[in-house]
PDB file of N, CA and C in Angstrom:
ATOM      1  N   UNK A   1     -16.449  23.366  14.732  1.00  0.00           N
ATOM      2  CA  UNK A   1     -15.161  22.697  14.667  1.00  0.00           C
ATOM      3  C   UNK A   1     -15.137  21.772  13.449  1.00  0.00           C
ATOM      4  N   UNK A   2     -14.233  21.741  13.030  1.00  0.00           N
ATOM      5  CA  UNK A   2     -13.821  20.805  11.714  1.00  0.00           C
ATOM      6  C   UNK A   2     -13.496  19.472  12.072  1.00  0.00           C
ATOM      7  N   UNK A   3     -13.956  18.777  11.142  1.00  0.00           N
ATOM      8  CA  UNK A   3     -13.701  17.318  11.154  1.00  0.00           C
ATOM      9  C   UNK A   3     -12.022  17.072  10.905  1.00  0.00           C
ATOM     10  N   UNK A   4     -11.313  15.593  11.386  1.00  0.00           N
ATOM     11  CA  UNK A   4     -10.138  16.257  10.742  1.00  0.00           C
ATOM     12  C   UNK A   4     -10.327  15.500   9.648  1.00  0.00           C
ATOM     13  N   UNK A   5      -9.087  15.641   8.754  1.00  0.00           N
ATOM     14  CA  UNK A   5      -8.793  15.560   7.591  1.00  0.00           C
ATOM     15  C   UNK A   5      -8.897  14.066   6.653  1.00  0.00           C
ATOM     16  N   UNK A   6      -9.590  13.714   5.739  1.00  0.00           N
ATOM     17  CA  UNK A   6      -9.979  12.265   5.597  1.00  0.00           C
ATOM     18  C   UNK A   6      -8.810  11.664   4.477  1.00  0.00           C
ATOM     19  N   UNK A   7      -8.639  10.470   4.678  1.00  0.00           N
ATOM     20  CA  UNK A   7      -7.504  10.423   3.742  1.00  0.00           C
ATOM     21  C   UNK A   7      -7.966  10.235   2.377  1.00  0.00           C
ATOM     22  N   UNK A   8      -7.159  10.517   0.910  1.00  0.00           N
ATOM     23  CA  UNK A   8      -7.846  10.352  -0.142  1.00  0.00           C
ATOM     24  C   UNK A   8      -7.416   9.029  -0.589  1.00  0.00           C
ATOM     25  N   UNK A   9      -8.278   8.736  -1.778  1.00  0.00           N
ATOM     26  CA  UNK A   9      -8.197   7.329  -1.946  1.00  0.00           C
ATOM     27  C   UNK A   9      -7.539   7.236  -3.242  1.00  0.00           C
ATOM     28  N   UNK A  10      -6.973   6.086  -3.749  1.00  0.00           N
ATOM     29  CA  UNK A  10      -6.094   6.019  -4.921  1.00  0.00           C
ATOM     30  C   UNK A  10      -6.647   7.028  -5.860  1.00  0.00           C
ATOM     31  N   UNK A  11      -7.934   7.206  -6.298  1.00  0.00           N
ATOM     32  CA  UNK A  11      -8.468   7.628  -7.499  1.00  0.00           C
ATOM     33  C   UNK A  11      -8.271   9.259  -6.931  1.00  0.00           C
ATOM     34  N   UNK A  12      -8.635   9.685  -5.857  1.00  0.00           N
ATOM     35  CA  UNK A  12      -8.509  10.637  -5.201  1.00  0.00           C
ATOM     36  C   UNK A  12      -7.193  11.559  -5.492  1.00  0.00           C
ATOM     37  N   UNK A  13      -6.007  10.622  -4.935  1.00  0.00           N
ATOM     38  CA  UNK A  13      -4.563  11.246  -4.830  1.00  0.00           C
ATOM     39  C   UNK A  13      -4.589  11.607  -6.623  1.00  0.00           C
ATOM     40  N   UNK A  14      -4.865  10.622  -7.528  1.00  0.00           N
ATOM     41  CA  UNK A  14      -4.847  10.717  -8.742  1.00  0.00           C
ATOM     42  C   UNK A  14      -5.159  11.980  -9.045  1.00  0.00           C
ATOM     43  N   UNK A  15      -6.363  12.474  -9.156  1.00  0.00           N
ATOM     44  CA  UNK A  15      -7.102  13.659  -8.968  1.00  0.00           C
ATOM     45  C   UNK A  15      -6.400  14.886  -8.933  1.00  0.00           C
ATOM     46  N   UNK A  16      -5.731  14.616  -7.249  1.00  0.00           N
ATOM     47  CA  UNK A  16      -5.201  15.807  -6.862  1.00  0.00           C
ATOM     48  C   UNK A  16      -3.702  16.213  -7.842  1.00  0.00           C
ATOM     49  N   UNK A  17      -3.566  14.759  -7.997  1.00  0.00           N
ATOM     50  CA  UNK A  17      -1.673  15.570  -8.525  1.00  0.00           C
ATOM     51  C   UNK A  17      -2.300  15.998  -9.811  1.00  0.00           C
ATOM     52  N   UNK A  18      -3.263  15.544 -10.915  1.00  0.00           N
ATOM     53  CA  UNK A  18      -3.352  15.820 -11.988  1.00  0.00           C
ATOM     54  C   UNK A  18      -4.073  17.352 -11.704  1.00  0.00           C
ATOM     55  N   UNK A  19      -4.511  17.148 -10.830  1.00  0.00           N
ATOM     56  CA  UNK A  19      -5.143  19.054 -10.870  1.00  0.00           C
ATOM     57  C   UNK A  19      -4.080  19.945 -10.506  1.00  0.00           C
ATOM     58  N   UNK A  20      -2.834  19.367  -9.956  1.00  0.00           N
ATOM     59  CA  UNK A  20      -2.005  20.903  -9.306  1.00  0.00           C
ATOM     60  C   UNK A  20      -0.901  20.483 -10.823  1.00  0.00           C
ATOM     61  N   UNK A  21      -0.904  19.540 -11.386  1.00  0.00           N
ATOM     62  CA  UNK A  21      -0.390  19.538 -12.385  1.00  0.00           C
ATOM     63  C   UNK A  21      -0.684  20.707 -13.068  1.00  0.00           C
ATOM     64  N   UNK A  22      -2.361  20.381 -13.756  1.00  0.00           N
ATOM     65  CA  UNK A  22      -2.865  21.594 -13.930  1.00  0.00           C
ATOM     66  C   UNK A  22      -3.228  22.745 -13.581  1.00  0.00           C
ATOM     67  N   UNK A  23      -2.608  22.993 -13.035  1.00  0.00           N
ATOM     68  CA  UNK A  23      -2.738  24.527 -11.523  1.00  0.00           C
ATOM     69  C   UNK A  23      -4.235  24.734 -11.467  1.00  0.00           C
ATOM     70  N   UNK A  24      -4.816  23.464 -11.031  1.00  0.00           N
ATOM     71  CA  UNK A  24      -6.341  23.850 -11.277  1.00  0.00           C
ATOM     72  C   UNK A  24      -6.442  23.938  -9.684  1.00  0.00           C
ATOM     73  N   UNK A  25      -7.592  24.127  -8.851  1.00  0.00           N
ATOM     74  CA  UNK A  25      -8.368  24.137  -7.666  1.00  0.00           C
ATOM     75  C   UNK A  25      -9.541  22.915  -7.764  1.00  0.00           C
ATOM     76  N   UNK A  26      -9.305  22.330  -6.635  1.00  0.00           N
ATOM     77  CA  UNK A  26     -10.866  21.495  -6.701  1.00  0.00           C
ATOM     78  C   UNK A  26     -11.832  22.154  -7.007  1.00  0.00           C
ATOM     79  N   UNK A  27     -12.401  23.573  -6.462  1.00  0.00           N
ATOM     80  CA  UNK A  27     -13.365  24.281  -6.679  1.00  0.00           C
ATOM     81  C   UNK A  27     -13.407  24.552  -8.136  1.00  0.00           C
ATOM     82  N   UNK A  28     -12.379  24.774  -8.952  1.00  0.00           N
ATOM     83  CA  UNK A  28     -12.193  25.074 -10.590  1.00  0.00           C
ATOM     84  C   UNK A  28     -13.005  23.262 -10.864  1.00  0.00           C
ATOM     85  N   UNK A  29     -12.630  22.354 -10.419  1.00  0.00           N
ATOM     86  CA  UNK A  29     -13.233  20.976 -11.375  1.00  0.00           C
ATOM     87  C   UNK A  29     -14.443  20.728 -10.901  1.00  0.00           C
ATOM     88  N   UNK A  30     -14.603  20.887  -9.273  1.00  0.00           N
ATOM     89  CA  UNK A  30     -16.010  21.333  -8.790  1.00  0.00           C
ATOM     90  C   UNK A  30     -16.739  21.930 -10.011  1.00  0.00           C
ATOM     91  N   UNK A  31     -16.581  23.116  -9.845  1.00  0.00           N
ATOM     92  CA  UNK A  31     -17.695  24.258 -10.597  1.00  0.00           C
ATOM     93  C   UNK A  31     -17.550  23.239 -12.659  1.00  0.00           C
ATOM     94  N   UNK A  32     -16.584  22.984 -13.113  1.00  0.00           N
ATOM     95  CA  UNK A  32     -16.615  22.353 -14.387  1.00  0.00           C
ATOM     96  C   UNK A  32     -17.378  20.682 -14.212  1.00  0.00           C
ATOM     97  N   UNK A  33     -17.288  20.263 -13.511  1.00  0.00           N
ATOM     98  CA  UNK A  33     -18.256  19.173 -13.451  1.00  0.00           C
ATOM     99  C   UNK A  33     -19.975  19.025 -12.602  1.00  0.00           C
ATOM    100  N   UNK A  34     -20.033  20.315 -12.188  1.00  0.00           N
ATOM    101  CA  UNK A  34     -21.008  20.402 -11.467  1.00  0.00           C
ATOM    102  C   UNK A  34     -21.917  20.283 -10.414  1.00  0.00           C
ATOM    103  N   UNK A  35     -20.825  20.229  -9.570  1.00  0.00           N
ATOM    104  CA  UNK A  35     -21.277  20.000  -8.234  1.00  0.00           C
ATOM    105  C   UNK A  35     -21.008  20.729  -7.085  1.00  0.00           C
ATOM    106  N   UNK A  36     -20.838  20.870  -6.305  1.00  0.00           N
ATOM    107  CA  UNK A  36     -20.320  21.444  -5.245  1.00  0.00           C
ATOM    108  C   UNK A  36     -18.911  20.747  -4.347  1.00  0.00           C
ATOM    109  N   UNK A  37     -18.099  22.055  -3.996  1.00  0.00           N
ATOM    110  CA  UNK A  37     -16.690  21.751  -3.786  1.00  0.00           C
ATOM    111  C   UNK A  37     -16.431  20.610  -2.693  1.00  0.00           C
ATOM    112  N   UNK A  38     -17.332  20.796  -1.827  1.00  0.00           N
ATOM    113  CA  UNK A  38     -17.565  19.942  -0.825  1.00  0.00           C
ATOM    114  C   UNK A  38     -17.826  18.159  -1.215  1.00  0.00           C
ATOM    115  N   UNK A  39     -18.904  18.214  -1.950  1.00  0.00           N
ATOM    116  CA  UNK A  39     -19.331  16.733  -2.638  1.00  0.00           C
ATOM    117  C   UNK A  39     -18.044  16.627  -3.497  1.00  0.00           C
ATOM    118  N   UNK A  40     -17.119  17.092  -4.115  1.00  0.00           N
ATOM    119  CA  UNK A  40     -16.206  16.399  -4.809  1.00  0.00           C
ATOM    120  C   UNK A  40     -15.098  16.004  -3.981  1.00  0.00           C
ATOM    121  N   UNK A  41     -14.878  17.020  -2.628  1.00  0.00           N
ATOM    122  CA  UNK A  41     -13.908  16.464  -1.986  1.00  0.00           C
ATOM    123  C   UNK A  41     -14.352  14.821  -1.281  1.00  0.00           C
ATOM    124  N   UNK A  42     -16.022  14.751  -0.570  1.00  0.00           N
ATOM    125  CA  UNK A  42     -16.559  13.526  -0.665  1.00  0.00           C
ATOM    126  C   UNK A  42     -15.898  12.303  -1.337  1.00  0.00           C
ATOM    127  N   UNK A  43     -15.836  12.595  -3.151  1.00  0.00           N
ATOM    128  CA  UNK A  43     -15.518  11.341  -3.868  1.00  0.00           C
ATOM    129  C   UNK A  43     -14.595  11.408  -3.613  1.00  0.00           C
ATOM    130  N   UNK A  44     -13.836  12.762  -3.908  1.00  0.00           N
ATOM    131  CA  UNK A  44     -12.083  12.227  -3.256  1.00  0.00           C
ATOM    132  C   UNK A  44     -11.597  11.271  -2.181  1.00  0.00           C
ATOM    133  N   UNK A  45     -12.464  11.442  -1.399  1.00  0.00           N
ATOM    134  CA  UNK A  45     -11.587  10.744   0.712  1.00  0.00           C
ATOM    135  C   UNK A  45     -12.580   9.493  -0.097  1.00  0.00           C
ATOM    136  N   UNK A  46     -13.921   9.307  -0.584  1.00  0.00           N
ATOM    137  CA  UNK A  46     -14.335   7.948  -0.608  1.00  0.00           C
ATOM    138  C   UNK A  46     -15.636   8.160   0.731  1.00  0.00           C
ATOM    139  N   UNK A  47     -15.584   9.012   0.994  1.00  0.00           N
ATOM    140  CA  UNK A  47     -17.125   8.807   1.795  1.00  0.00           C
ATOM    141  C   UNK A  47     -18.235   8.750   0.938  1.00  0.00           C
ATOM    142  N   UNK A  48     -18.196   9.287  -0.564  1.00  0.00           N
ATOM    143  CA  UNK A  48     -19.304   9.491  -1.303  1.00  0.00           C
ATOM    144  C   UNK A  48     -18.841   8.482  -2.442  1.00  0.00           C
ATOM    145  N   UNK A  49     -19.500   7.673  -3.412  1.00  0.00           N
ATOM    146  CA  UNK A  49     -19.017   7.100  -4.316  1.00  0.00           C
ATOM    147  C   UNK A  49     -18.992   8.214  -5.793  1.00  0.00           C
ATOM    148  N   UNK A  50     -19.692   8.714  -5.709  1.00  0.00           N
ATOM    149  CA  UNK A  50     -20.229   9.755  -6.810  1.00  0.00           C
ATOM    150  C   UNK A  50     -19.633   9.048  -8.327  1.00  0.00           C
ATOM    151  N   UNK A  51     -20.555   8.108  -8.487  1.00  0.00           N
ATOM    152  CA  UNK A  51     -20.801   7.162  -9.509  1.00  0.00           C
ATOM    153  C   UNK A  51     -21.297   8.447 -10.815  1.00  0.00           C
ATOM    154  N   UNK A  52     -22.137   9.078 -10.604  1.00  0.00           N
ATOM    155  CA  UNK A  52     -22.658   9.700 -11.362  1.00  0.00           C
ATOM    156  C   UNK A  52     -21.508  10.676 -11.920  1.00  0.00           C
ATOM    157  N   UNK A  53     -20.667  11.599 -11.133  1.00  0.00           N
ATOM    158  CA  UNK A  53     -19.658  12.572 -11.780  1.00  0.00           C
ATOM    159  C   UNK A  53     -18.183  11.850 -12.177  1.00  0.00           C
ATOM    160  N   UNK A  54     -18.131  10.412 -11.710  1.00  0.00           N
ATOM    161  CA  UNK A  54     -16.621   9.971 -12.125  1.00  0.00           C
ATOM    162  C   UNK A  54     -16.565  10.259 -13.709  1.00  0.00           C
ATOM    163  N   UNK A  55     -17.491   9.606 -14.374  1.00  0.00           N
ATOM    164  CA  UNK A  55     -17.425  10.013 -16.173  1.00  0.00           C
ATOM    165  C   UNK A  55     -16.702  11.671 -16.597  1.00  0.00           C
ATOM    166  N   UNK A  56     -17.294  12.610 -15.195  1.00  0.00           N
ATOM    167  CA  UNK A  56     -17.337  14.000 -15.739  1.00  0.00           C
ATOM    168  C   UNK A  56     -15.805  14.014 -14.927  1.00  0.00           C
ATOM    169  N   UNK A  57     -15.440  14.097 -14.381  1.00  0.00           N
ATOM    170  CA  UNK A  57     -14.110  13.879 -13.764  1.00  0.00           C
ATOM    171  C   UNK A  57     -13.079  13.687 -14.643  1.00  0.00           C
ATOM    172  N   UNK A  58     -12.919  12.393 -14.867  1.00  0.00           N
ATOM    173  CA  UNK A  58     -12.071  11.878 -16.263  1.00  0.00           C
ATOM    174  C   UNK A  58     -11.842  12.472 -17.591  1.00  0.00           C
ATOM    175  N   UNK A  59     -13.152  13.068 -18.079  1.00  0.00           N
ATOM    176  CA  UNK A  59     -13.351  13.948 -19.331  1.00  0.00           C
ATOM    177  C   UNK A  59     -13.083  15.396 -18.464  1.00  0.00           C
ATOM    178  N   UNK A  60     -13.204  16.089 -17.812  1.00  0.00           N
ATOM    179  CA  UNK A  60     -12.512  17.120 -17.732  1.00  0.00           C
ATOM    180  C   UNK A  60     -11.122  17.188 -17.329  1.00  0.00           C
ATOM    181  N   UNK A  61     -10.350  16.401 -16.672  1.00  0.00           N
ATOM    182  CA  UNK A  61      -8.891  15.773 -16.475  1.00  0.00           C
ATOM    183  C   UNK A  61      -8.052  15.764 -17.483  1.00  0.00           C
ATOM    184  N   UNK A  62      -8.917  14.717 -18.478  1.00  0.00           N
ATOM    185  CA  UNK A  62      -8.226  13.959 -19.456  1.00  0.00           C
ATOM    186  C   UNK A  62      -7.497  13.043 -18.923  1.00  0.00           C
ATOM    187  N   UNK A  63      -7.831  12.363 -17.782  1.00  0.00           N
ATOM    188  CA  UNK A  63      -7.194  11.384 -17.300  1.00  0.00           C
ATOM    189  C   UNK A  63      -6.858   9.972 -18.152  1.00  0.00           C
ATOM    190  N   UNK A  64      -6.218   9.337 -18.457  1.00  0.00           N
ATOM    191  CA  UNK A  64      -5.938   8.052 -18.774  1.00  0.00           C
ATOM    192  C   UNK A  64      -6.699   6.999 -18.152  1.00  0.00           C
ATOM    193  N   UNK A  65      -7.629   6.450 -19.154  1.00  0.00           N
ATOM    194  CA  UNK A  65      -8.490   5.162 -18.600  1.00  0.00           C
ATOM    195  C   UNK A  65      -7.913   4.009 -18.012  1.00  0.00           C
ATOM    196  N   UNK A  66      -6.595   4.074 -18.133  1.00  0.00           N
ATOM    197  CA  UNK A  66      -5.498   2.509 -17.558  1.00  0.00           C
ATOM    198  C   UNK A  66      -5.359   3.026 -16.297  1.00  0.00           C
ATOM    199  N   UNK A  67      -4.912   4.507 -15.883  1.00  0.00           N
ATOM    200  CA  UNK A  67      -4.638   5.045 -14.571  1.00  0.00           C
ATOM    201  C   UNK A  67      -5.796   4.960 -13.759  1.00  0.00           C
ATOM    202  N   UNK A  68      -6.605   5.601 -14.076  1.00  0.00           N
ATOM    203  CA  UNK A  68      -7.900   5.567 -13.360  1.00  0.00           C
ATOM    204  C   UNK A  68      -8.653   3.881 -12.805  1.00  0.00           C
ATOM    205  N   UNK A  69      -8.390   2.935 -13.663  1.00  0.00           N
ATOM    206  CA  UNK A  69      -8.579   1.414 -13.488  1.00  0.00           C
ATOM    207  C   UNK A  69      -7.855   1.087 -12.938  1.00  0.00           C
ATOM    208  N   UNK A  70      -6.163   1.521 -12.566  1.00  0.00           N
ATOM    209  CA  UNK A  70      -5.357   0.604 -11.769  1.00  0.00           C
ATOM    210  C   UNK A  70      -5.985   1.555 -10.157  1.00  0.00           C
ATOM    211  N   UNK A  71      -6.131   2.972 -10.361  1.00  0.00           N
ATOM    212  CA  UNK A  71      -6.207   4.109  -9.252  1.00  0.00           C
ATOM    213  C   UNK A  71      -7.766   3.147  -8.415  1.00  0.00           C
ATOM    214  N   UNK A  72      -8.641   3.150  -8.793  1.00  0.00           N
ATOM    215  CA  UNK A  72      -9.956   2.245  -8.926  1.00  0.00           C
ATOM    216  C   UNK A  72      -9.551   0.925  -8.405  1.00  0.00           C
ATOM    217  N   UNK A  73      -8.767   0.249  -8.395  1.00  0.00           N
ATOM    218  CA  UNK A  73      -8.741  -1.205  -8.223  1.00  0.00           C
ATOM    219  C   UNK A  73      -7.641  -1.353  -6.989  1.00  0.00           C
ATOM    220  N   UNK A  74      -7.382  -0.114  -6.664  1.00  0.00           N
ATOM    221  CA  UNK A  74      -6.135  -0.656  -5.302  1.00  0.00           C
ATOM    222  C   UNK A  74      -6.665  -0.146  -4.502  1.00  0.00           C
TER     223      UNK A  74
END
């Protein structure tokens, strides 16, 4: 049985709209940053901090460093 569904966190939601922006799949930024689909949904909800892939996140995004700091700080 599945857990239910965890909510995502500012940096998270960020994430998601910029990936369907980019008609990407988590599993597509998964597999480009290197991890597994599962551990990125992790940083997404915030159960995992994944300090180590936020850098790779941002640079494959191209996210905006002001967005990501306000997304980060609420």
């Amino acid at each position: 049985m599945r857990a239910p569904n965890k909510k995502l966190t500012p940096f998270g939601k960020l994430v998601v709209k910029t990936l369907a922006d980019r008609d990407m799949t988590k599993a597509d930024l998964a597999a480009e940053i290197g991890t597994a689909p599962q551990y990125l949904s992790y940083i997404l909800n915030g159960t995992r901090s994944g300090g180590k892939y936020l850098p790779a996140i941002v640079a494959a995004l191209k996210l905006d460093p002001k967005a990501v700091e306000r997304a980060m700080a609420a």
